[in-house]
C-alpha atoms as a PDB file:
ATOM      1  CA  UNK A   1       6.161  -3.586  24.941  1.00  0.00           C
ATOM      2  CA  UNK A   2       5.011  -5.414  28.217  1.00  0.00           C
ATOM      3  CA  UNK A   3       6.604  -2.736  30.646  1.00  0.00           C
ATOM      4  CA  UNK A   4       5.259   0.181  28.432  1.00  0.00           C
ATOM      5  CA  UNK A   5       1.333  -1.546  28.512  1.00  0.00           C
ATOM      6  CA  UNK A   6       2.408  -2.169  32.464  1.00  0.00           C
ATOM      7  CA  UNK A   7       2.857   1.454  33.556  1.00  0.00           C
ATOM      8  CA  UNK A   8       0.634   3.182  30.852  1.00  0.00           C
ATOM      9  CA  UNK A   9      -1.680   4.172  33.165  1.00  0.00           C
ATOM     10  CA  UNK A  10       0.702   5.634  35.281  1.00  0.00           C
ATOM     11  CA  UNK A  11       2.086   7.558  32.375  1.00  0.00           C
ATOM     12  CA  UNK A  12      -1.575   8.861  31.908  1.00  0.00           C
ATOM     13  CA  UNK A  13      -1.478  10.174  35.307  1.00  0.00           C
ATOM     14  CA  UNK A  14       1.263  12.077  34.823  1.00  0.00           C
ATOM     15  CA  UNK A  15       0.203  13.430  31.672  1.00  0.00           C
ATOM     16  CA  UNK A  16      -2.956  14.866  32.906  1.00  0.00           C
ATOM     17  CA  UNK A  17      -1.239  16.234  36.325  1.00  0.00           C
ATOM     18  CA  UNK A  18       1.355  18.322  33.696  1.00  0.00           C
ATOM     19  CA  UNK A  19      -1.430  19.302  31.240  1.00  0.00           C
ATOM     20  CA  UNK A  20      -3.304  20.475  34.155  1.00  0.00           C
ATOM     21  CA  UNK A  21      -0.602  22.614  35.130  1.00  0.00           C
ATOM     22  CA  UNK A  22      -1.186  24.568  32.056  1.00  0.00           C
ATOM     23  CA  UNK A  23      -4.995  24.707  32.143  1.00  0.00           C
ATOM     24  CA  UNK A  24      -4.844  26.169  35.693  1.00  0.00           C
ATOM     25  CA  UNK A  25      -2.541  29.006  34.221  1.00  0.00           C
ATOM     26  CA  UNK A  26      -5.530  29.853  32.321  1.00  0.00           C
ATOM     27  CA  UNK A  27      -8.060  29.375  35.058  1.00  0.00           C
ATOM     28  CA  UNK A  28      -9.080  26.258  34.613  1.00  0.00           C
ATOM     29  CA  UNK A  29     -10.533  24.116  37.884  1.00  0.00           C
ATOM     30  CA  UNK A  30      -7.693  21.831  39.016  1.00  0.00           C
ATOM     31  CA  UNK A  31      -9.214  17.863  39.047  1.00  0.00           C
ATOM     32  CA  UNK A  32      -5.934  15.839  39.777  1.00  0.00           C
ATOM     33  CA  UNK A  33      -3.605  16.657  43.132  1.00  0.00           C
ATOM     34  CA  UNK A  34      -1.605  13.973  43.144  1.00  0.00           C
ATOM     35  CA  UNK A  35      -1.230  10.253  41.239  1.00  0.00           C
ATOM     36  CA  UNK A  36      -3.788   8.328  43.452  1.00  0.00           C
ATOM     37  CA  UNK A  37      -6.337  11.452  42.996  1.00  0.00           C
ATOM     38  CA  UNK A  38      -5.786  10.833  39.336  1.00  0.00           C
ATOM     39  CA  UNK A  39      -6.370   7.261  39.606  1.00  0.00           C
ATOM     40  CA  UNK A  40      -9.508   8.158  41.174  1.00  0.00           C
ATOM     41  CA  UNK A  41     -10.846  10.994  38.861  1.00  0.00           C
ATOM     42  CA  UNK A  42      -9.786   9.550  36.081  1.00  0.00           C
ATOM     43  CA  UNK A  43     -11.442   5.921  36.732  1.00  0.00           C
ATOM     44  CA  UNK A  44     -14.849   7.623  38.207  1.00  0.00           C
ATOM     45  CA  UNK A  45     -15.263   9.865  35.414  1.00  0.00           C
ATOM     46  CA  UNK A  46     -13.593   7.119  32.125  1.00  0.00           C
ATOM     47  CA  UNK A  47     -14.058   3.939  33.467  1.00  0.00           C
ATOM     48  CA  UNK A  48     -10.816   1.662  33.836  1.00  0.00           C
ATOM     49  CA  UNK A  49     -10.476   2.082  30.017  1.00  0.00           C
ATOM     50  CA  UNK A  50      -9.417   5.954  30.796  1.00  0.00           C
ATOM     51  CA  UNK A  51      -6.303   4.686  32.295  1.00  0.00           C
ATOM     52  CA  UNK A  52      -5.424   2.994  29.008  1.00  0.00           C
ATOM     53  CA  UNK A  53      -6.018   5.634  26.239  1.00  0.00           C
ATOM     54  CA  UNK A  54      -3.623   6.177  23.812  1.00  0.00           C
ATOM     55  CA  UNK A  55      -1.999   2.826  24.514  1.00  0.00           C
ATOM     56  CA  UNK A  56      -1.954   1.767  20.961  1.00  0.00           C
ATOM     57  CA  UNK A  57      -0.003   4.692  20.137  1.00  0.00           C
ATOM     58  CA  UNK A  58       2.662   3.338  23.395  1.00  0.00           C
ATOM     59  CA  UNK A  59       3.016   0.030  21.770  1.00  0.00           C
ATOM     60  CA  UNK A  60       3.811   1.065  18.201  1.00  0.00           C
ATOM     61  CA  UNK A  61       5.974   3.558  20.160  1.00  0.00           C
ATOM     62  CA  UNK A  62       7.896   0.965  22.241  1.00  0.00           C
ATOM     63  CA  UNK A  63       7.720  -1.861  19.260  1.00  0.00           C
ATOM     64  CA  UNK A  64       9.181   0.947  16.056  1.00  0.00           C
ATOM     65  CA  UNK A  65      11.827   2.388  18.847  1.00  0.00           C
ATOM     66  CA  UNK A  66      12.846  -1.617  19.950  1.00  0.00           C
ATOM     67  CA  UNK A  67      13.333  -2.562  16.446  1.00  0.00           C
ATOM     68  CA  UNK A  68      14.992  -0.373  14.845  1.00  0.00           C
ATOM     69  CA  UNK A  69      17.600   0.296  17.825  1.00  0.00           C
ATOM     70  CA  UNK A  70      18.297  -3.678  17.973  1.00  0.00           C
ATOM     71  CA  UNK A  71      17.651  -4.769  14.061  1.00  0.00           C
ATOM     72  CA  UNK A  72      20.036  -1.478  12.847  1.00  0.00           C
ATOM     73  CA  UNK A  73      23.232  -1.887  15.222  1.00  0.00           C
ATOM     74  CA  UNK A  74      25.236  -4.679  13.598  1.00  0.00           C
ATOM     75  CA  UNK A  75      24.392  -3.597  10.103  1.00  0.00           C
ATOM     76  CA  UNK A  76      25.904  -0.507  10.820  1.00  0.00           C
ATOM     77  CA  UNK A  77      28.443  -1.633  13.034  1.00  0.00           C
ATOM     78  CA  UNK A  78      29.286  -4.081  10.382  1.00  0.00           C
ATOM     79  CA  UNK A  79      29.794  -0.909   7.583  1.00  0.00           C
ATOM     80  CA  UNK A  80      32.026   1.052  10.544  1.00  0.00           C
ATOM     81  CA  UNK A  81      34.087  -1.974   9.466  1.00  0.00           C
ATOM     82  CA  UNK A  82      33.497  -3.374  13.022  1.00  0.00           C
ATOM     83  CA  UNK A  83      33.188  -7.265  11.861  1.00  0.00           C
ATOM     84  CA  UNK A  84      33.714  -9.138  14.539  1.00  0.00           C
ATOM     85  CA  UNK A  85      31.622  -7.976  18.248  1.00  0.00           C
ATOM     86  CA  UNK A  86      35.248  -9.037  20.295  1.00  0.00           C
ATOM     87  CA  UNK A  87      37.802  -6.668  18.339  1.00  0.00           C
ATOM     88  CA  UNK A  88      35.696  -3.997  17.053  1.00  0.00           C
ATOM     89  CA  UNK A  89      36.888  -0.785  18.813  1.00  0.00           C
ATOM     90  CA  UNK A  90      34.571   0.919  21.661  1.00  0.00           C
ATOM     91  CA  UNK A  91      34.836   4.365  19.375  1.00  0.00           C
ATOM     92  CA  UNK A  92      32.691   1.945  16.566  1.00  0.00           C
ATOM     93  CA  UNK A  93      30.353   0.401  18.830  1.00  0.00           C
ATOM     94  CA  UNK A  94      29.504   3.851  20.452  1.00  0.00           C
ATOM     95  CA  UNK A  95      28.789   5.235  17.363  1.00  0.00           C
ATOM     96  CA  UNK A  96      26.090   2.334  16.045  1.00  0.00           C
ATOM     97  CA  UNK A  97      24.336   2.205  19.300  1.00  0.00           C
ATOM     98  CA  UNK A  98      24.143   6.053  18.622  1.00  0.00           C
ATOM     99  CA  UNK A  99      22.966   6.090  14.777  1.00  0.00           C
ATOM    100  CA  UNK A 100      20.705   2.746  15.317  1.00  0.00           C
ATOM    101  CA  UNK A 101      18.963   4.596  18.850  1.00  0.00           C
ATOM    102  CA  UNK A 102      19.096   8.094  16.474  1.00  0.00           C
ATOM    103  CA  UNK A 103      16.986   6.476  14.047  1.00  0.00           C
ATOM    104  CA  UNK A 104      14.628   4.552  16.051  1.00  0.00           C
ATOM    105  CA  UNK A 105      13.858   8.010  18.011  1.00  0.00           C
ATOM    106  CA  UNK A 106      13.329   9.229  14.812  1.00  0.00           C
ATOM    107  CA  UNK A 107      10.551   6.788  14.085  1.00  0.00           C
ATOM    108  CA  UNK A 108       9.066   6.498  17.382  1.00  0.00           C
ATOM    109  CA  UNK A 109       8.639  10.167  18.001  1.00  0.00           C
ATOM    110  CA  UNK A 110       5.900  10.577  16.095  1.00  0.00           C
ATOM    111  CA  UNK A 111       3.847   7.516  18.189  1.00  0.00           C
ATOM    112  CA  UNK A 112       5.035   9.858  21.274  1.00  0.00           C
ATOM    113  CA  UNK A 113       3.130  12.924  20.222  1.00  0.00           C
ATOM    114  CA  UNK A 114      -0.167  11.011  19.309  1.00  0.00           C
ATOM    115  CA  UNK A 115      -0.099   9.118  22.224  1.00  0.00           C
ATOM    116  CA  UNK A 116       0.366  12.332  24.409  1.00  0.00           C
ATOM    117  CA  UNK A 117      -2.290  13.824  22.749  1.00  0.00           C
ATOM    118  CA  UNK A 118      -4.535  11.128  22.970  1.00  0.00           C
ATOM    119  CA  UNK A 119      -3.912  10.610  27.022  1.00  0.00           C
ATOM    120  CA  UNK A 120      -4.648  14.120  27.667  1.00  0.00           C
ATOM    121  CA  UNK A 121      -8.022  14.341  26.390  1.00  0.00           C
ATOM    122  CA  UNK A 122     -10.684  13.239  28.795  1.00  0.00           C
END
Protein backbone atom coordinates (compact mmCIF):
# COMPACT_ATOMS: atom_id res chain seq x y z
CA UNK A 1 0.00 0.00 0.00
CA UNK A 2 3.02 2.42 0.65
CA UNK A 3 4.52 2.03 -2.99
CA UNK A 4 0.96 2.34 -4.56
CA UNK A 5 0.25 5.91 -2.30
CA UNK A 6 4.18 6.61 -3.41
CA UNK A 7 3.74 6.70 -7.19
CA UNK A 8 -0.06 7.58 -7.34
CA UNK A 9 0.55 10.66 -8.68
CA UNK A 10 2.60 9.42 -11.24
CA UNK A 11 -0.07 6.95 -12.15
CA UNK A 12 -2.40 10.08 -12.49
CA UNK A 13 -0.11 11.45 -14.97
CA UNK A 14 -0.25 8.78 -17.02
CA UNK A 15 -3.82 8.41 -16.88
CA UNK A 16 -4.61 11.81 -18.06
CA UNK A 17 -1.71 11.72 -20.90
CA UNK A 18 -3.75 8.28 -22.30
CA UNK A 19 -7.25 9.76 -21.76
CA UNK A 20 -6.05 12.71 -23.56
CA UNK A 21 -5.11 10.70 -26.37
CA UNK A 22 -8.68 9.94 -26.89
CA UNK A 23 -10.12 13.43 -26.35
CA UNK A 24 -7.75 14.81 -29.03
CA UNK A 25 -9.26 12.13 -31.48
CA UNK A 26 -12.32 14.03 -30.99
CA UNK A 27 -10.84 17.48 -31.11
CA UNK A 28 -10.29 18.19 -27.92
CA UNK A 29 -7.26 20.87 -26.93
CA UNK A 30 -4.29 18.76 -25.80
CA UNK A 31 -3.19 20.11 -21.93
CA UNK A 32 -0.49 17.43 -20.97
CA UNK A 33 2.83 16.76 -23.39
CA UNK A 34 4.72 14.93 -21.33
CA UNK A 35 4.84 13.74 -17.30
CA UNK A 36 6.49 16.98 -15.91
CA UNK A 37 3.84 19.13 -18.11
CA UNK A 38 1.29 17.07 -16.28
CA UNK A 39 2.78 17.67 -13.02
CA UNK A 40 2.50 21.19 -13.85
CA UNK A 41 -1.10 21.45 -15.31
CA UNK A 42 -2.39 19.29 -13.16
CA UNK A 43 -0.97 21.03 -9.79
CA UNK A 44 -1.77 24.76 -11.26
CA UNK A 45 -5.17 23.97 -12.18
CA UNK A 46 -6.09 21.04 -8.76
CA UNK A 47 -3.84 22.00 -6.29
CA UNK A 48 -1.35 19.20 -4.96
CA UNK A 49 -4.54 17.27 -3.97
CA UNK A 50 -5.11 16.68 -7.98
CA UNK A 51 -2.15 14.49 -7.96
CA UNK A 52 -3.82 12.28 -5.36
CA UNK A 53 -7.43 11.66 -6.61
CA UNK A 54 -8.74 8.47 -6.64
CA UNK A 55 -6.15 7.27 -4.16
CA UNK A 56 -8.62 5.71 -1.88
CA UNK A 57 -9.77 3.62 -4.59
CA UNK A 58 -5.50 2.58 -5.07
CA UNK A 59 -5.32 1.53 -1.52
CA UNK A 60 -8.39 -0.69 -1.27
CA UNK A 61 -6.99 -1.79 -4.67
CA UNK A 62 -3.46 -2.67 -3.45
CA UNK A 63 -4.81 -3.81 0.27
CA UNK A 64 -8.06 -6.46 -1.36
CA UNK A 65 -5.35 -7.66 -4.20
CA UNK A 66 -2.38 -8.15 -1.16
CA UNK A 67 -4.69 -10.09 0.92
CA UNK A 68 -6.29 -12.25 -0.78
CA UNK A 69 -3.11 -13.34 -2.98
CA UNK A 70 -1.06 -13.95 0.44
CA UNK A 71 -4.08 -15.03 3.02
CA UNK A 72 -5.54 -17.68 0.04
CA UNK A 73 -2.19 -19.57 -1.07
CA UNK A 74 -1.60 -22.10 1.71
CA UNK A 75 -5.26 -22.81 2.19
CA UNK A 76 -5.37 -23.84 -1.17
CA UNK A 77 -2.11 -25.21 -1.44
CA UNK A 78 -2.95 -27.12 1.62
CA UNK A 79 -6.39 -28.74 -0.32
CA UNK A 80 -3.91 -29.49 -3.62
CA UNK A 81 -2.75 -31.84 -0.84
CA UNK A 82 0.54 -29.81 -0.79
CA UNK A 83 1.09 -30.06 3.24
CA UNK A 84 4.28 -29.41 3.84
CA UNK A 85 6.05 -25.93 1.79
CA UNK A 86 9.57 -28.36 1.31
CA UNK A 87 7.94 -31.48 -0.58
CA UNK A 88 4.97 -30.09 -2.14
CA UNK A 89 5.53 -30.39 -5.94
CA UNK A 90 6.29 -27.07 -8.12
CA UNK A 91 3.07 -28.25 -10.45
CA UNK A 92 0.94 -27.52 -6.80
CA UNK A 93 2.55 -24.46 -5.81
CA UNK A 94 2.13 -22.97 -9.40
CA UNK A 95 -1.27 -23.62 -9.37
CA UNK A 96 -2.18 -21.76 -5.74
CA UNK A 97 -0.11 -18.79 -6.52
CA UNK A 98 -2.35 -18.87 -9.72
CA UNK A 99 -5.99 -19.44 -8.10
CA UNK A 100 -5.01 -17.19 -4.85
CA UNK A 101 -3.54 -14.10 -7.53
CA UNK A 102 -6.90 -15.20 -9.84
CA UNK A 103 -9.04 -14.33 -7.08
CA UNK A 104 -7.48 -11.36 -5.64
CA UNK A 105 -7.60 -9.80 -9.37
CA UNK A 106 -10.95 -10.67 -9.19
CA UNK A 107 -11.60 -8.49 -6.18
CA UNK A 108 -9.32 -5.74 -6.88
CA UNK A 109 -10.51 -5.06 -10.37
CA UNK A 110 -13.30 -3.39 -9.52
CA UNK A 111 -11.08 -0.67 -7.14
CA UNK A 112 -9.06 -0.41 -10.64
CA UNK A 113 -11.93 0.90 -12.68
CA UNK A 114 -13.15 3.48 -9.99
CA UNK A 115 -9.93 4.63 -9.38
CA UNK A 116 -9.29 5.17 -13.20
CA UNK A 117 -12.30 6.88 -13.44
CA UNK A 118 -11.85 8.98 -10.66
CA UNK A 119 -8.05 10.14 -11.82
CA UNK A 120 -9.27 11.11 -15.11
CA UNK A 121 -11.70 13.62 -14.22
CA UNK A 122 -10.28 17.05 -13.62
Amino acid sequence: MISGGTVHPIDTIKIRLQKEGELCVQGGEKKYFNMINGFKVIISREGLRGLYKGLSMSLGREGTYSALNLGLYEPIREKLGGHDAKTTPIWKKFLAGFLSGTIGAIFATPFDLLKVRLQSCE
